[in-house]
C-alpha atoms as a PDB file:
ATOM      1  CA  UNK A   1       2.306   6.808   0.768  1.00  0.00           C
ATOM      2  CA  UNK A   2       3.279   5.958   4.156  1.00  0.00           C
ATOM      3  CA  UNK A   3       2.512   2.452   5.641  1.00  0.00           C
ATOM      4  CA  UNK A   4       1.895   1.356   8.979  1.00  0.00           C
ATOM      5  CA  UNK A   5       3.828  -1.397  10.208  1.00  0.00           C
ATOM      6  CA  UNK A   6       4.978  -3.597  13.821  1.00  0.00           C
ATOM      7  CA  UNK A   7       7.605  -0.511  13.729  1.00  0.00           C
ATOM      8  CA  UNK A   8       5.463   2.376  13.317  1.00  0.00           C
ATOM      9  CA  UNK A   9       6.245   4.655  16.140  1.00  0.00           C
ATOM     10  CA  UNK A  10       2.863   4.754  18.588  1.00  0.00           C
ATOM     11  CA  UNK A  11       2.339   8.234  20.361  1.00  0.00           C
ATOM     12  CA  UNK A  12       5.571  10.009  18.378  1.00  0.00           C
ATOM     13  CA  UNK A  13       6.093  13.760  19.132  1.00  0.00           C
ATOM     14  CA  UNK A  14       5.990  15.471  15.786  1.00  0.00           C
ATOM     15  CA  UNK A  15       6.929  19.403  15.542  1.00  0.00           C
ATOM     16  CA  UNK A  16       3.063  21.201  15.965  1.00  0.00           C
ATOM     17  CA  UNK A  17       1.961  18.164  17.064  1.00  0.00           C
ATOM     18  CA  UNK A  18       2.589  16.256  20.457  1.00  0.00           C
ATOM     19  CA  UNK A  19       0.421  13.391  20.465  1.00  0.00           C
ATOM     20  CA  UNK A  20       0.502  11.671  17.231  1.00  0.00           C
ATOM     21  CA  UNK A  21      -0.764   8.090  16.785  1.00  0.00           C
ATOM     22  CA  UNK A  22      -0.114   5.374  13.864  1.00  0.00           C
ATOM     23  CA  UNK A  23      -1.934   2.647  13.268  1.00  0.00           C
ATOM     24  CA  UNK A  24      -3.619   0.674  10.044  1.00  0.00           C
ATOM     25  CA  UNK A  25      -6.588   1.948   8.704  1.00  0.00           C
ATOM     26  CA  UNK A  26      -9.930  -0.001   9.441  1.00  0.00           C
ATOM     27  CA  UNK A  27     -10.486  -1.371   6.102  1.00  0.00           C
ATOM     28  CA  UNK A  28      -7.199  -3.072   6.387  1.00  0.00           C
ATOM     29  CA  UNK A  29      -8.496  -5.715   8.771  1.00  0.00           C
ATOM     30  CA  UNK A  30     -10.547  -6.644   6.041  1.00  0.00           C
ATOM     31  CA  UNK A  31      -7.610  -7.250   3.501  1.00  0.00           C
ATOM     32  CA  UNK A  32      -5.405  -8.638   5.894  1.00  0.00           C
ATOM     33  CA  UNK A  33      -4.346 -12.556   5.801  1.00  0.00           C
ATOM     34  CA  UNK A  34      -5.087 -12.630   9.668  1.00  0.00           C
ATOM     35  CA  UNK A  35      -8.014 -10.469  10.221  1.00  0.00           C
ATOM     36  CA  UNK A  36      -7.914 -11.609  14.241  1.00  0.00           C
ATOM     37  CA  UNK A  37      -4.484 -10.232  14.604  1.00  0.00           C
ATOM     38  CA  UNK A  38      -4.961  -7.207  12.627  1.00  0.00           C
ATOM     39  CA  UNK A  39      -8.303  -6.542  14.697  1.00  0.00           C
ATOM     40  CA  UNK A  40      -6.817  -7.210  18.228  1.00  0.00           C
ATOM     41  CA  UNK A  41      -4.060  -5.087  16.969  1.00  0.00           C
ATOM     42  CA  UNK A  42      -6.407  -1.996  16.024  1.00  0.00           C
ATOM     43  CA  UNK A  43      -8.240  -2.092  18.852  1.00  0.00           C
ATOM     44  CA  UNK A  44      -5.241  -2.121  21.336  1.00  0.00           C
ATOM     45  CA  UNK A  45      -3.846   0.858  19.079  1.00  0.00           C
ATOM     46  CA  UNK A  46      -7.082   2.640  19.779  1.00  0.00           C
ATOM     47  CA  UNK A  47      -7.270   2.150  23.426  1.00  0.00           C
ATOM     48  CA  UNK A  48      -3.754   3.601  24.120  1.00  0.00           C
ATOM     49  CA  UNK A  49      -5.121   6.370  22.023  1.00  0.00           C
ATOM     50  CA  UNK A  50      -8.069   6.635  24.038  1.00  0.00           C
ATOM     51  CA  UNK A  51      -6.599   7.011  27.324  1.00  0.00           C
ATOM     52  CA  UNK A  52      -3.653   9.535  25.643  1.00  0.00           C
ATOM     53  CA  UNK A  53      -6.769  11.882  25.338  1.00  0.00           C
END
């Protein structure tokens, strides 16, 4: 199972597909010990997703 981390490459270029983003799953905001950081953190991800689009 792969695991998102600080060092998970963000908008990697994968064979097939060019615009591939990695980032923790919702729920894990949730489980997290600092649910602040893991939200601010999952909503940047998503915005530099957003405007990749």
């Amino acid at each position: 199972m792969a695991r998102a981390t600080k060092q998970s490459v963000f908008g990697a270029n994968v064979t097939g597909h060019p615009d591939v983003f990695v980032t923790i799953h919702p729920s894990a905001v949730l489980r997290g010990p600092d649910r602040d950081e893991a939200f601010d953190g999952l909503v940047e991800d998503l915005k530099k997703a957003a405007l990749a689009l």
